[in-house]
N, C-alpha and C. Protein backbone atom coordinates (compact mmCIF):
# COMPACT_ATOMS: atom_id res chain seq x y z
N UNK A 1 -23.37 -6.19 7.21
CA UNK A 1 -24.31 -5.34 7.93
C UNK A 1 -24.54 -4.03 7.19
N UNK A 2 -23.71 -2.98 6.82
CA UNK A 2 -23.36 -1.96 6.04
C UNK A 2 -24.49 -2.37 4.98
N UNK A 3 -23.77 -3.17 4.04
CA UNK A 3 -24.84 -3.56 2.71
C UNK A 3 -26.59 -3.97 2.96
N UNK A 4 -26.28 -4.68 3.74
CA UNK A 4 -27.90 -5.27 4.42
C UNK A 4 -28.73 -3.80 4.75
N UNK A 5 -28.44 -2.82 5.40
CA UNK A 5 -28.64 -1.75 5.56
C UNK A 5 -28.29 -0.51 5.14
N UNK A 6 -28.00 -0.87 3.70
CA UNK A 6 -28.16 -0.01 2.72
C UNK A 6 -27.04 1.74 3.31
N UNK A 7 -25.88 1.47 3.93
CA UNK A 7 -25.53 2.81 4.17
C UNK A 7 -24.46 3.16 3.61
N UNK A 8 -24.98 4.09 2.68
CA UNK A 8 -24.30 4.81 1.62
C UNK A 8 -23.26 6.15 1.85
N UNK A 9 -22.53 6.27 1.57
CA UNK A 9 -21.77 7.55 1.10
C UNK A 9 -21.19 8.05 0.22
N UNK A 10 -21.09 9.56 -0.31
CA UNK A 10 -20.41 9.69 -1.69
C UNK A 10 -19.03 9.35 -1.97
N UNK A 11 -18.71 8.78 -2.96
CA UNK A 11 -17.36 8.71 -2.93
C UNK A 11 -15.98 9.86 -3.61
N UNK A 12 -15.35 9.74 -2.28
CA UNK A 12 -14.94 11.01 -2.69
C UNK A 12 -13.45 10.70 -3.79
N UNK A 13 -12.94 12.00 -3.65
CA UNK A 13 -11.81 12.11 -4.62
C UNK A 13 -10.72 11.58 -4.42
N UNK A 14 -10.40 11.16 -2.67
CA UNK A 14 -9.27 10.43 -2.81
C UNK A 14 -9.67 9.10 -3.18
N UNK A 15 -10.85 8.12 -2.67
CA UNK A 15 -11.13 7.13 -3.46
C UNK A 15 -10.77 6.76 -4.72
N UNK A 16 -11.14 7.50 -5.57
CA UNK A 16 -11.14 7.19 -6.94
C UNK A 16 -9.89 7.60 -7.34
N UNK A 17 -8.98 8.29 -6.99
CA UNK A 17 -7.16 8.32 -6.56
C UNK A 17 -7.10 7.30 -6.62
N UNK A 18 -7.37 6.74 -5.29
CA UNK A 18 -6.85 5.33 -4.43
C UNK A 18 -6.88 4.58 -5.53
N UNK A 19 -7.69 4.18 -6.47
CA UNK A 19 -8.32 3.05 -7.00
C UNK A 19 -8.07 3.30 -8.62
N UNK A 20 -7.19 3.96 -9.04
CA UNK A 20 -6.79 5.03 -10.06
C UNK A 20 -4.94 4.35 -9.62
N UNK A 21 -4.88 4.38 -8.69
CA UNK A 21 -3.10 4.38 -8.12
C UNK A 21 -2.85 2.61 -8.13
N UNK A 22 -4.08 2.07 -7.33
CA UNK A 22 -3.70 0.60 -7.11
C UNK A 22 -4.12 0.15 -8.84
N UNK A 23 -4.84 0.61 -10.01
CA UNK A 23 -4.33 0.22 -11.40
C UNK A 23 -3.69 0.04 -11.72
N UNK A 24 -2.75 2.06 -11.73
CA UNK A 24 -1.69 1.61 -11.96
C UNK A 24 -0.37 0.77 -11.39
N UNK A 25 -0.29 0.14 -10.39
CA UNK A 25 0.21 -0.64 -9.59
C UNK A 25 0.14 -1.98 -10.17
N UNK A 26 -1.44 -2.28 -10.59
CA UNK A 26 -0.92 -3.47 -11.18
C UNK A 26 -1.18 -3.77 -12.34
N UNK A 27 -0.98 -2.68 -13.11
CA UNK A 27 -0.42 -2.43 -14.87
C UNK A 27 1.17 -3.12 -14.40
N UNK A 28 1.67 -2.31 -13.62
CA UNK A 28 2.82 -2.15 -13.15
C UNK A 28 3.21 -3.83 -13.15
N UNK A 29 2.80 -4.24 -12.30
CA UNK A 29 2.96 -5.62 -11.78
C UNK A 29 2.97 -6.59 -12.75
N UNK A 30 1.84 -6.70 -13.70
CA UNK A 30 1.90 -7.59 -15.08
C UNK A 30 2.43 -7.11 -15.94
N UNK A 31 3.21 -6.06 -16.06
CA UNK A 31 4.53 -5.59 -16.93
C UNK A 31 5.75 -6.46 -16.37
N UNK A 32 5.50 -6.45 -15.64
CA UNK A 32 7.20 -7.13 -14.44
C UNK A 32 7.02 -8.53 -15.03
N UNK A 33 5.68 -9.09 -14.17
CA UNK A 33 5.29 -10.51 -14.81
C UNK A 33 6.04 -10.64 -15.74
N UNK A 34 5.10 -10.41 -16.98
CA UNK A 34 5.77 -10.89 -18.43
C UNK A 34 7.38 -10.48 -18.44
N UNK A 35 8.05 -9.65 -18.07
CA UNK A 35 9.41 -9.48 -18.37
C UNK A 35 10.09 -10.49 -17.38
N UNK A 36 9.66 -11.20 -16.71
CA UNK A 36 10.07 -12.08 -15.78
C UNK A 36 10.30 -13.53 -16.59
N UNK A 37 8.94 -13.38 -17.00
CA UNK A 37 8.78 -14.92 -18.28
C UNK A 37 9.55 -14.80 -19.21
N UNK A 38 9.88 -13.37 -20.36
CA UNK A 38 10.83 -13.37 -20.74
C UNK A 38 11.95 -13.78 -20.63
N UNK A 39 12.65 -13.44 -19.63
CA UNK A 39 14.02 -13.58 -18.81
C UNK A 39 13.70 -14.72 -18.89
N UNK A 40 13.21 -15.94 -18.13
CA UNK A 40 13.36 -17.28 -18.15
C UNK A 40 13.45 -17.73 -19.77
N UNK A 41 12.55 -17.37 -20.21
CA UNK A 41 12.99 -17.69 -21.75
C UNK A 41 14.12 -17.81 -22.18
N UNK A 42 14.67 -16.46 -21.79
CA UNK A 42 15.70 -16.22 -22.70
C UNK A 42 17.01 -16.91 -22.10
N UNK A 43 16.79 -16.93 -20.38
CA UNK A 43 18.01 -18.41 -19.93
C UNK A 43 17.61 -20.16 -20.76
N UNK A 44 16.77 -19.98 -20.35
CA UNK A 44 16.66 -21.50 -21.31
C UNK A 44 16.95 -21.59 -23.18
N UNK A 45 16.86 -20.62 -23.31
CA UNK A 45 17.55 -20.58 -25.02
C UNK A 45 18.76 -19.63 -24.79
N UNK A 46 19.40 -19.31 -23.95
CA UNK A 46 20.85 -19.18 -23.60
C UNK A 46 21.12 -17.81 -24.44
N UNK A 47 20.53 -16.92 -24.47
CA UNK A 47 20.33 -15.57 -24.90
C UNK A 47 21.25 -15.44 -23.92
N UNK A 48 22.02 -14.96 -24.31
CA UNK A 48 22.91 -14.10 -23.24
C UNK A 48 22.75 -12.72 -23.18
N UNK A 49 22.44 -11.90 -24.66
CA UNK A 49 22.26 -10.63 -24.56
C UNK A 49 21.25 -9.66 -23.86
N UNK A 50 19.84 -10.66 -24.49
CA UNK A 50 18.38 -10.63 -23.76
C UNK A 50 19.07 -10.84 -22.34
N UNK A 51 19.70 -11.87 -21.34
CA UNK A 51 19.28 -11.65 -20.18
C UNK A 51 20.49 -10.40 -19.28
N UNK A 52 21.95 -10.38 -20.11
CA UNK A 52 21.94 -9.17 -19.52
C UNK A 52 21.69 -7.43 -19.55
N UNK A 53 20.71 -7.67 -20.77
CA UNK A 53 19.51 -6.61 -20.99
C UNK A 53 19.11 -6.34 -19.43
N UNK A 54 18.21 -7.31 -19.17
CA UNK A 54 17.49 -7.54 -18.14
C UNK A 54 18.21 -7.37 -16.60
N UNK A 55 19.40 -6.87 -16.44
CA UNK A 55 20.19 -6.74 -14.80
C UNK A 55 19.53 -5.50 -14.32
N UNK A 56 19.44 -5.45 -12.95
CA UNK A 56 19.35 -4.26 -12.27
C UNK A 56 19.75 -3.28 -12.93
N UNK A 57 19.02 -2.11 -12.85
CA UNK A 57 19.70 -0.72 -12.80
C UNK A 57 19.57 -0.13 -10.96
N UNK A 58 20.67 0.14 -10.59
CA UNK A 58 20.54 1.04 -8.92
C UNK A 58 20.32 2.51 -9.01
N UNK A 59 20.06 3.16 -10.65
CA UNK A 59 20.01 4.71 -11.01
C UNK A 59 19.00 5.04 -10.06
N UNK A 60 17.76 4.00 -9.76
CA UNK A 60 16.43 4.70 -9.11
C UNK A 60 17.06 4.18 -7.51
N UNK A 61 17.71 4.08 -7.13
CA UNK A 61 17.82 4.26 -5.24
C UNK A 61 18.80 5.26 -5.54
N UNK A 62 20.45 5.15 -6.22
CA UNK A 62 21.17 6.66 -5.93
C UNK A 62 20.14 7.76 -6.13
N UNK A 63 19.13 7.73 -6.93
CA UNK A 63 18.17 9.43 -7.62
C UNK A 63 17.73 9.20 -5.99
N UNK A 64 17.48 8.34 -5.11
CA UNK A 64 16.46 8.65 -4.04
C UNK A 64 17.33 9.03 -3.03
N UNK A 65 18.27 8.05 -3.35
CA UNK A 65 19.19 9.30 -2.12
C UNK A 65 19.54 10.26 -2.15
N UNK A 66 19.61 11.19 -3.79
CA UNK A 66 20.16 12.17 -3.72
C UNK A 66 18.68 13.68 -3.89
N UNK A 67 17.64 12.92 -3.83
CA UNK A 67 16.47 13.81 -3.44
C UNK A 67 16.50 13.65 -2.38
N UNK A 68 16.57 12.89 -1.14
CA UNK A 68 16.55 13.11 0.07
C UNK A 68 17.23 14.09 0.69
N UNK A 69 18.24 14.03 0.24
CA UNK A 69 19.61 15.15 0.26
C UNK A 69 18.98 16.61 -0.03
N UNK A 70 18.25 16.42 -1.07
CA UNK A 70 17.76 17.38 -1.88
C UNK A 70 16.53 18.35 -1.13
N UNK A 71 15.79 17.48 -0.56
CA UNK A 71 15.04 18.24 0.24
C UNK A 71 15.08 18.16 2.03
N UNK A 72 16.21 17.87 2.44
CA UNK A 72 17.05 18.52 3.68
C UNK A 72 17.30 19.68 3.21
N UNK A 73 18.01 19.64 1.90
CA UNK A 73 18.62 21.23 2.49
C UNK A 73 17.87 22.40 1.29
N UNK A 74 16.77 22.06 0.94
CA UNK A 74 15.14 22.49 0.85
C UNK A 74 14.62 23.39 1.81
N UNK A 75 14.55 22.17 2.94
CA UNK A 75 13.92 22.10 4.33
C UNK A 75 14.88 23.43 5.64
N UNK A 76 16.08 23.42 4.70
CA UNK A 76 17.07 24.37 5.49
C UNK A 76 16.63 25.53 5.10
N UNK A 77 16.68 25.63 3.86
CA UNK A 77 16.28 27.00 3.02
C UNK A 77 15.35 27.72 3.31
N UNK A 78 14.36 26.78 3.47
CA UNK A 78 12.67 27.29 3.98
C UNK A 78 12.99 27.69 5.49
N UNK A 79 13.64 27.35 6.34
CA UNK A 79 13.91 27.65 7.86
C UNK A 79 14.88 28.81 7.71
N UNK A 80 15.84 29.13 6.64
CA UNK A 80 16.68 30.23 6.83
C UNK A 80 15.56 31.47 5.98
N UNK A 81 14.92 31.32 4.93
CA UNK A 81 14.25 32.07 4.39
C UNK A 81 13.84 33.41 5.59
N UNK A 82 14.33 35.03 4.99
CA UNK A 82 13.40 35.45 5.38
C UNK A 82 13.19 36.56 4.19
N UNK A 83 13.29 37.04 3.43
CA UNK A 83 12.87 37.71 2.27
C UNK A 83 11.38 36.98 2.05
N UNK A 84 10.92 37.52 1.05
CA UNK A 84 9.99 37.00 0.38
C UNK A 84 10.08 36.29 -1.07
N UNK A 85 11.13 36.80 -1.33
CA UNK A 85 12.18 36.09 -3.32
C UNK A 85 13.13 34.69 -2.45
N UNK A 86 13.45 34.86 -0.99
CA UNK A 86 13.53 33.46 -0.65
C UNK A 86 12.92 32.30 -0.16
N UNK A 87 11.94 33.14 0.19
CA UNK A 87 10.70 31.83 0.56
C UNK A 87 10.27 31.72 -0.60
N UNK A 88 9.88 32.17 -1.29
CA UNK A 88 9.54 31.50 -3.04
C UNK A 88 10.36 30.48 -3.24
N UNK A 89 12.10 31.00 -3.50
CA UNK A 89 13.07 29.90 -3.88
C UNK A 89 13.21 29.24 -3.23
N UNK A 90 12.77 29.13 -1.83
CA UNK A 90 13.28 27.98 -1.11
C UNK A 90 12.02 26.99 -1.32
N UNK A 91 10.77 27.30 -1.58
CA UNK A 91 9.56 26.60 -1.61
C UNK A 91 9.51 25.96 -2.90
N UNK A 92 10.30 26.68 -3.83
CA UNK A 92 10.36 26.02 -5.24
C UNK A 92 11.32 24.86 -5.40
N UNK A 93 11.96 25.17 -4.43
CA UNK A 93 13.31 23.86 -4.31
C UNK A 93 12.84 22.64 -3.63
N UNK A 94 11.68 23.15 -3.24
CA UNK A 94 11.06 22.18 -2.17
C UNK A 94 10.42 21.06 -2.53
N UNK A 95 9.39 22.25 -3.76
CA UNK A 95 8.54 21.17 -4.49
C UNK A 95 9.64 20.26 -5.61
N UNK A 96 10.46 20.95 -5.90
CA UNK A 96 11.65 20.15 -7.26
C UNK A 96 11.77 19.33 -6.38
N UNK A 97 12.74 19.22 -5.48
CA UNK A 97 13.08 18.06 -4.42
C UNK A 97 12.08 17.02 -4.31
N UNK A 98 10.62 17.05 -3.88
CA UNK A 98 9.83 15.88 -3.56
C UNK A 98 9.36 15.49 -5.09
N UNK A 99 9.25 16.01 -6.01
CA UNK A 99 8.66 15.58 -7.32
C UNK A 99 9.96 14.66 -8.24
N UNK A 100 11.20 14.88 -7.96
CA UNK A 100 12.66 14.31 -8.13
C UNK A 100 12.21 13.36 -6.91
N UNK A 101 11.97 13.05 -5.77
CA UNK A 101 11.74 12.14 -5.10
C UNK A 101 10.88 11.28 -5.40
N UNK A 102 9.52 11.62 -6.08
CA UNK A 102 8.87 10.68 -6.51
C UNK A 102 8.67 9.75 -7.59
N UNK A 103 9.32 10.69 -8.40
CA UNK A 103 10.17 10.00 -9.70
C UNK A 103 10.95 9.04 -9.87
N UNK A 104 12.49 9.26 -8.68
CA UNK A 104 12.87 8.27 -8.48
C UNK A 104 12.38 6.68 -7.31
N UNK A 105 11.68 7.19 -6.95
CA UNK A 105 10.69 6.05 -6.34
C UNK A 105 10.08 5.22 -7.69
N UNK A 106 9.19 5.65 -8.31
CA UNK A 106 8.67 5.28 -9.26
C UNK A 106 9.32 4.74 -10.25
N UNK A 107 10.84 4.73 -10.34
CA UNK A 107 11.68 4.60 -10.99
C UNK A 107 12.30 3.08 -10.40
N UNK A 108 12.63 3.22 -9.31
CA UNK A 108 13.23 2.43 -8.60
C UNK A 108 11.94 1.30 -8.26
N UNK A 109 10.67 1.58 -8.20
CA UNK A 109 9.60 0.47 -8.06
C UNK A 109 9.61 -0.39 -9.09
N UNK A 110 9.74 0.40 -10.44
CA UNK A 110 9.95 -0.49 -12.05
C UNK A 110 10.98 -1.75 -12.09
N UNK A 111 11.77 -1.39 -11.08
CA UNK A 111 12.93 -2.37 -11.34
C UNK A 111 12.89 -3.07 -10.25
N UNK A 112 11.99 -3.22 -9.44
CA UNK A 112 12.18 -4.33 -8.68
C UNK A 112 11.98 -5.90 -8.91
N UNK A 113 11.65 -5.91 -9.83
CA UNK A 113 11.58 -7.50 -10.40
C UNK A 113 12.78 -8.19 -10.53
N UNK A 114 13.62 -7.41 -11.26
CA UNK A 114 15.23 -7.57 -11.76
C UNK A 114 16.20 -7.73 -10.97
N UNK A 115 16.77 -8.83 -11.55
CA UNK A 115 17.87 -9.65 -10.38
C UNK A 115 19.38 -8.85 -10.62
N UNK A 116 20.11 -8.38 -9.27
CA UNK A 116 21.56 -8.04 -9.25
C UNK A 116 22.20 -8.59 -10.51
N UNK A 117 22.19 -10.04 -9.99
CA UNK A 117 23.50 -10.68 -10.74
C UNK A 117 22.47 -11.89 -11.28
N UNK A 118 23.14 -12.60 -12.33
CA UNK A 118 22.72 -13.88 -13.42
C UNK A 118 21.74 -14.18 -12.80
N UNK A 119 20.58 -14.76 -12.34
CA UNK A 119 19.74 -15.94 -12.06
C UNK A 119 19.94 -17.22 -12.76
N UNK A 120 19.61 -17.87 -11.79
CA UNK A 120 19.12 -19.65 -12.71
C UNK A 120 17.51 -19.44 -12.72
N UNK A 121 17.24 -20.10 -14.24
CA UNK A 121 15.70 -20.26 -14.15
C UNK A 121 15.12 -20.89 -13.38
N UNK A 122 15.48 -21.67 -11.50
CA UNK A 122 14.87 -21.61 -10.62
C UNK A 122 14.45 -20.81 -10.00
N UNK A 123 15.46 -19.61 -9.83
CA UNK A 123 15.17 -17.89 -9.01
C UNK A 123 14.19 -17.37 -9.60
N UNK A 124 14.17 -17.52 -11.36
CA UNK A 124 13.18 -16.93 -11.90
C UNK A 124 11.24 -17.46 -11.76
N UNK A 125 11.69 -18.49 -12.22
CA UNK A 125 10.39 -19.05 -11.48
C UNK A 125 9.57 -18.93 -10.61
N UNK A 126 10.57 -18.56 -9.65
CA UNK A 126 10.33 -18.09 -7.97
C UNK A 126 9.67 -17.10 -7.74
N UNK A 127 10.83 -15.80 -8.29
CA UNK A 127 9.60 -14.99 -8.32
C UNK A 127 8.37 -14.32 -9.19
N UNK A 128 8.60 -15.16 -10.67
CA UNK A 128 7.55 -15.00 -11.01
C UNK A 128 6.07 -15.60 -10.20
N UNK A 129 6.04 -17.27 -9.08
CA UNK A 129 5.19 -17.23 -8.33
C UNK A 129 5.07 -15.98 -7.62
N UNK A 130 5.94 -15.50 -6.86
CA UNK A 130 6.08 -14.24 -5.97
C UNK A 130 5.10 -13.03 -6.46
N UNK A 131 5.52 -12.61 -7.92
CA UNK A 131 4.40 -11.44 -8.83
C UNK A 131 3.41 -12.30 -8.90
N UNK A 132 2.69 -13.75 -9.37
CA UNK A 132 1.58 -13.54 -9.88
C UNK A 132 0.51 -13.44 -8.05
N UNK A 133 1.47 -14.07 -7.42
CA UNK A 133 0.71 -14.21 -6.01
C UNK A 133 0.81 -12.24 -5.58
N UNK A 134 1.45 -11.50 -5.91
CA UNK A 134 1.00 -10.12 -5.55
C UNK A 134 -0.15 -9.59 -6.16
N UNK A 135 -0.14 -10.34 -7.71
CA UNK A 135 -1.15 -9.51 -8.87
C UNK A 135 -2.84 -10.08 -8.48
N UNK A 136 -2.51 -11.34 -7.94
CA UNK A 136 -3.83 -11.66 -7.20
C UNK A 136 -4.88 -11.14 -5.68
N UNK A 137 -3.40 -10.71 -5.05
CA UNK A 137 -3.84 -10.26 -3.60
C UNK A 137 -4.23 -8.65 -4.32
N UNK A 138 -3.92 -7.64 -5.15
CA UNK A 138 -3.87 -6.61 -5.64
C UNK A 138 -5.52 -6.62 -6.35
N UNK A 139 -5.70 -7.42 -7.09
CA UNK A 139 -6.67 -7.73 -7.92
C UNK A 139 -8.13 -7.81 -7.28
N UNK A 140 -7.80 -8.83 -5.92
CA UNK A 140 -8.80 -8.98 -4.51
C UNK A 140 -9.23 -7.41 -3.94
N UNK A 141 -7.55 -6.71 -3.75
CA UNK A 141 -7.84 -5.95 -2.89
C UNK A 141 -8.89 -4.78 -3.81
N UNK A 142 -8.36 -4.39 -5.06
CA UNK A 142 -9.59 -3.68 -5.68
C UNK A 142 -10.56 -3.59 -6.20
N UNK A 143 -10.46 -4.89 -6.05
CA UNK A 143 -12.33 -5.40 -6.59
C UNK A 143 -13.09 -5.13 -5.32
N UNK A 144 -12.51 -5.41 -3.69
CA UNK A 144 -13.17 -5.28 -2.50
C UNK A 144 -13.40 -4.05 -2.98
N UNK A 145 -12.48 -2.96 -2.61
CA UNK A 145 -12.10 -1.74 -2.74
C UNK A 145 -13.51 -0.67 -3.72
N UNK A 146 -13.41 -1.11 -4.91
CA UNK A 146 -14.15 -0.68 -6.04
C UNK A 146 -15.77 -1.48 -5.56
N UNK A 147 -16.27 -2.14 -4.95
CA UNK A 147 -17.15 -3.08 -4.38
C UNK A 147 -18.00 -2.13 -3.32
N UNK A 148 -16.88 -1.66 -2.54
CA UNK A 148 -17.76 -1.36 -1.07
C UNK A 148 -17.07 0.20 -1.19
N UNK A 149 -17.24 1.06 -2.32
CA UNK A 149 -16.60 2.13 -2.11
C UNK A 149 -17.68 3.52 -2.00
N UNK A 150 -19.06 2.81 -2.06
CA UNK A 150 -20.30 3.80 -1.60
C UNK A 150 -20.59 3.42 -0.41
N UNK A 151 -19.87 1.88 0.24
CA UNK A 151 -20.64 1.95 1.66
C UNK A 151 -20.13 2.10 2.70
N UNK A 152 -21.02 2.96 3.41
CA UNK A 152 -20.13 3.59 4.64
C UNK A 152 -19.81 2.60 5.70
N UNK A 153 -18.93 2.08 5.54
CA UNK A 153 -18.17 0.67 6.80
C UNK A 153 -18.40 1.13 7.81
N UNK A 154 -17.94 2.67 8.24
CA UNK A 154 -17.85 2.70 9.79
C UNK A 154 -19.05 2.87 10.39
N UNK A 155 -20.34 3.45 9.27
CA UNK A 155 -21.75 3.52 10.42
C UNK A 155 -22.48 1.97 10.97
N UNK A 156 -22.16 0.68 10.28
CA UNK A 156 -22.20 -0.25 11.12
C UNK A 156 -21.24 -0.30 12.56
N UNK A 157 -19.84 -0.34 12.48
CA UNK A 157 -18.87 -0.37 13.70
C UNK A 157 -19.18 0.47 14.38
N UNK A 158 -19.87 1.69 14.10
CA UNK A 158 -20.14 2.81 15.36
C UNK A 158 -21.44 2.40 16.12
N UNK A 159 -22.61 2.32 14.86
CA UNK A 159 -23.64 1.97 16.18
C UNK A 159 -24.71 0.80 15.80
N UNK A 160 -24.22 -0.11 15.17
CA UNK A 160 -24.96 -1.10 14.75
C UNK A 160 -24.19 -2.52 15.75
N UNK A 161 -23.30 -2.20 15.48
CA UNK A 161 -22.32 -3.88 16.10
C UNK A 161 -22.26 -3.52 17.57
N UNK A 162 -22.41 -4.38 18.17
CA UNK A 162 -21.52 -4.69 19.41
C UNK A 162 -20.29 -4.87 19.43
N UNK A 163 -19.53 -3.51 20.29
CA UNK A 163 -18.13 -3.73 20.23
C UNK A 163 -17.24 -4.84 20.66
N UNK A 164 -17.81 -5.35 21.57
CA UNK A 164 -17.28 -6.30 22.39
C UNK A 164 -17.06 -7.29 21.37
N UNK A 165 -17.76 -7.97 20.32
CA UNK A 165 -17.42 -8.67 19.42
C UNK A 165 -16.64 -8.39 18.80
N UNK A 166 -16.15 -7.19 18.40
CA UNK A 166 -14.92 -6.84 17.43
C UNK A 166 -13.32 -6.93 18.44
N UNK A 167 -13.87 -6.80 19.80
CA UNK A 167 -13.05 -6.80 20.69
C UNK A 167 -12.46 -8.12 20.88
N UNK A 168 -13.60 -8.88 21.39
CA UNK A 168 -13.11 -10.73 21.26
C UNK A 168 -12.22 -10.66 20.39
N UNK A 169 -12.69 -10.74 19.08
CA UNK A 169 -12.06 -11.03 17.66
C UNK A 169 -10.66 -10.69 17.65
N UNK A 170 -10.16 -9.48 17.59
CA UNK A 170 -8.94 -9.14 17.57
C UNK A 170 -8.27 -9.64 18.83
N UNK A 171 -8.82 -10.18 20.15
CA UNK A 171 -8.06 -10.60 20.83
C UNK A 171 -7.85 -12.36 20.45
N UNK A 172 -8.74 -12.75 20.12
CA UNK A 172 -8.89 -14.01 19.72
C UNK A 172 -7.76 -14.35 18.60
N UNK A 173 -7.78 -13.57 17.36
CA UNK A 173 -7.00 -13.60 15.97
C UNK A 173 -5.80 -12.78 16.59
N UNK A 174 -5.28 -11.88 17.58
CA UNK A 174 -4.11 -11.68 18.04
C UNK A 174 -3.76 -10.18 17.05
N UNK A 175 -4.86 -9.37 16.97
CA UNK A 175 -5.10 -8.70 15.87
C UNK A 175 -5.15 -7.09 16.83
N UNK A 176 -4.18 -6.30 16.74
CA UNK A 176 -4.10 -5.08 17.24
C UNK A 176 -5.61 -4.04 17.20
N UNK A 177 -5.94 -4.34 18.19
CA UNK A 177 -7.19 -3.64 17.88
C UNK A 177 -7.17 -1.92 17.74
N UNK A 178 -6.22 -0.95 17.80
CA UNK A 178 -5.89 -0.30 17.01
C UNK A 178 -6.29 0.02 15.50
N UNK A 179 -6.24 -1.35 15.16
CA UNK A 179 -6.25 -1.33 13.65
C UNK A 179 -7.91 -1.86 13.34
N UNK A 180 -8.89 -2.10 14.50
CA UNK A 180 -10.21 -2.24 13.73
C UNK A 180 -11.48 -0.80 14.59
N UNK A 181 -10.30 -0.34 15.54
CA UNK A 181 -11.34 1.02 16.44
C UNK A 181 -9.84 2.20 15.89
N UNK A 182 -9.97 3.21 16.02
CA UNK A 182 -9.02 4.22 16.11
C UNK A 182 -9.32 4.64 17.56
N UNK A 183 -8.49 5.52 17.80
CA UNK A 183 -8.40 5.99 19.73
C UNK A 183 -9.67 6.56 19.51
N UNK A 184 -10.48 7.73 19.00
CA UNK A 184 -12.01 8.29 19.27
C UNK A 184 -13.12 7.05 19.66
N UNK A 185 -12.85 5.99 18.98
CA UNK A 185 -13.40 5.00 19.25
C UNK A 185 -13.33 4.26 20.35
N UNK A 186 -11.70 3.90 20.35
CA UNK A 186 -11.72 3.22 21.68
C UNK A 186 -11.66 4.08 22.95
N UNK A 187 -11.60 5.24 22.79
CA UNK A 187 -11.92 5.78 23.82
C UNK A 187 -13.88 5.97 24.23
N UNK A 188 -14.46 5.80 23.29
CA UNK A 188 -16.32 5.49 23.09
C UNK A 188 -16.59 4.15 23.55
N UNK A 189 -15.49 3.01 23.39
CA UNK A 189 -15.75 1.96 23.64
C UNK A 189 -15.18 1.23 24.53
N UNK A 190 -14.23 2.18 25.68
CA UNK A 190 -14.00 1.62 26.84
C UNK A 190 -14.54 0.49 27.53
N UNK A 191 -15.52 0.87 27.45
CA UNK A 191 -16.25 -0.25 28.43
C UNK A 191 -16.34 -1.86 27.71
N UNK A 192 -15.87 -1.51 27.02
CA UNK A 192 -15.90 -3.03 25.60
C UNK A 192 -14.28 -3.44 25.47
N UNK A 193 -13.30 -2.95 26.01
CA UNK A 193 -12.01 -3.21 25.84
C UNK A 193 -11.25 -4.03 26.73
N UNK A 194 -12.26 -5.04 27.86
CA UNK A 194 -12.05 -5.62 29.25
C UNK A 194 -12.30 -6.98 28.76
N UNK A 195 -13.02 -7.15 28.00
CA UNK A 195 -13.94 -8.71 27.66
C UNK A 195 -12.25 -9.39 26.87
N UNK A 196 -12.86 -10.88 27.40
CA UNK A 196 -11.45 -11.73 27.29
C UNK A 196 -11.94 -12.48 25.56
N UNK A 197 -11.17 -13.00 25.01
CA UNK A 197 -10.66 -13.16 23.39
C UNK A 197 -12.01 -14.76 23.73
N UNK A 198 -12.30 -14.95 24.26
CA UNK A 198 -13.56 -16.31 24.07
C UNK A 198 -15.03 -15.63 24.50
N UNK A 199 -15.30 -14.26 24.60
CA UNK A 199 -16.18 -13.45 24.83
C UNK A 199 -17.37 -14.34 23.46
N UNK A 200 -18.58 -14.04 24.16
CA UNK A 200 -19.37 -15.07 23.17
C UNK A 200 -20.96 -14.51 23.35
N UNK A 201 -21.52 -13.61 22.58
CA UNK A 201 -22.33 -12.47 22.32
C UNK A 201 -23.62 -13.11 22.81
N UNK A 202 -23.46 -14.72 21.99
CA UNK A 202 -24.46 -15.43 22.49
C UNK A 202 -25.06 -16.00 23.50
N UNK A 203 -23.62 -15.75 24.85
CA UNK A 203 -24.24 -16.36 26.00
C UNK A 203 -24.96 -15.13 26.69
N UNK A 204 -24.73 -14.07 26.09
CA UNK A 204 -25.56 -13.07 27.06
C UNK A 204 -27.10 -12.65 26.54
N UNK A 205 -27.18 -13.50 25.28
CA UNK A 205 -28.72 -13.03 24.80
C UNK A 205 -29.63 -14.50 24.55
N UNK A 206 -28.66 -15.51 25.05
CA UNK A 206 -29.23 -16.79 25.36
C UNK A 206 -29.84 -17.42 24.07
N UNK A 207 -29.44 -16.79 22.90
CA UNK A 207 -29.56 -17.23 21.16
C UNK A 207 -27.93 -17.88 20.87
N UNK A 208 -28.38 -19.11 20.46
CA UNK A 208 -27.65 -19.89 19.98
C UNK A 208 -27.62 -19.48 17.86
């Protein structure tokens, strides 16, 4: 509907963030891939060194627990602050703390491919299906993403559609309708939030 009727908007800066972030995500992802195929490689030619190259590191969850730590008592600092040389330092500890937090996130995301202990090249297999089936749903999601990122989705749902159809639907598919109105909405579309999940647009305009 949106496209059919041409309704456009600029795209803004978190967009092209967004779509900038889910790249790198799955740069990310076909890095893992191939080190995954590796690893199987290197069990089937019995590399032993190559695969315990390849074990977990847990450096990126202890770094996250100990930024969490880090900006509690950040978060203390900024509440005891009352100078003005301590609200600086406490605000500077604040930002160190979440940027050490995101680091080790980012850190700890790298290694999620990598198995605790030995695998058999069945585990590996496994989840290499597991990555390429993420790198595909990822791939979908930003091509949609990068696709429909001038058109304004919600000026169809506001006053082009009949709510009641979006209403069926999510009752029909068992689908939190929350997640296709926000409350401004469903509070606009009360009167559309009664109709039962076999609601059928067509019996009331007698077009099949």
């Amino acid at each position: 509907m949106a496209i059919l009727c041409n309704h456009q908007k600029t795209v803004s800066k978190a967009a092209e963030l967004g779509l900038e972030q889910l790249a790198d995500r799955l740069t990310l992802l076909k890095k893992q891939k191939a080190e995954l195929q590796g690893l199987r490689k290197a069990l089937k030619n019995k590399d032993d060194k190559a695969v315990k190259a390849f074990a977990k590191d847990d450096s990126g969850e202890n770094a996250q627990e100990k930024a969490k730590v880090g900006i509690d008592k950040a978060k203390a600092a900024v509440e005891k602050a009352k100078t003005g040389d301590e609200k600086v330092a406490a605000t500077k500890a604040m930002e160190a703390a979440k940027e050490a937090l995101k680091k080790a996130r980012a850190d700890s995301a790298s290694g999620q491919h990598r198995f605790k202990s030995t695998p058999n090249i069945e585990s590996v297999e496994k989840r290499i299906e597991i990555w390429a089936d993420k790198i595909r749903k990822l791939e979908l999601d930003i091509r949609n993403k990068d696709d429909n990122k001038e058109v304004a989705l919600g000026t169809s749902k506001i006053n082009y559609c009949d709510p009641r159809i979006s209403v069926a639907w999510c009752k029909r598919c068992e689908v939190p309708i929350d997640r296709i109105f926000p409350k401004t909405l469903r509070d606009k579309f009360v009167w559309a939030l009664s109709v039962p999940p076999d609601w059928n647009f067509a019996a009331i305009t007698g077009k099949k």
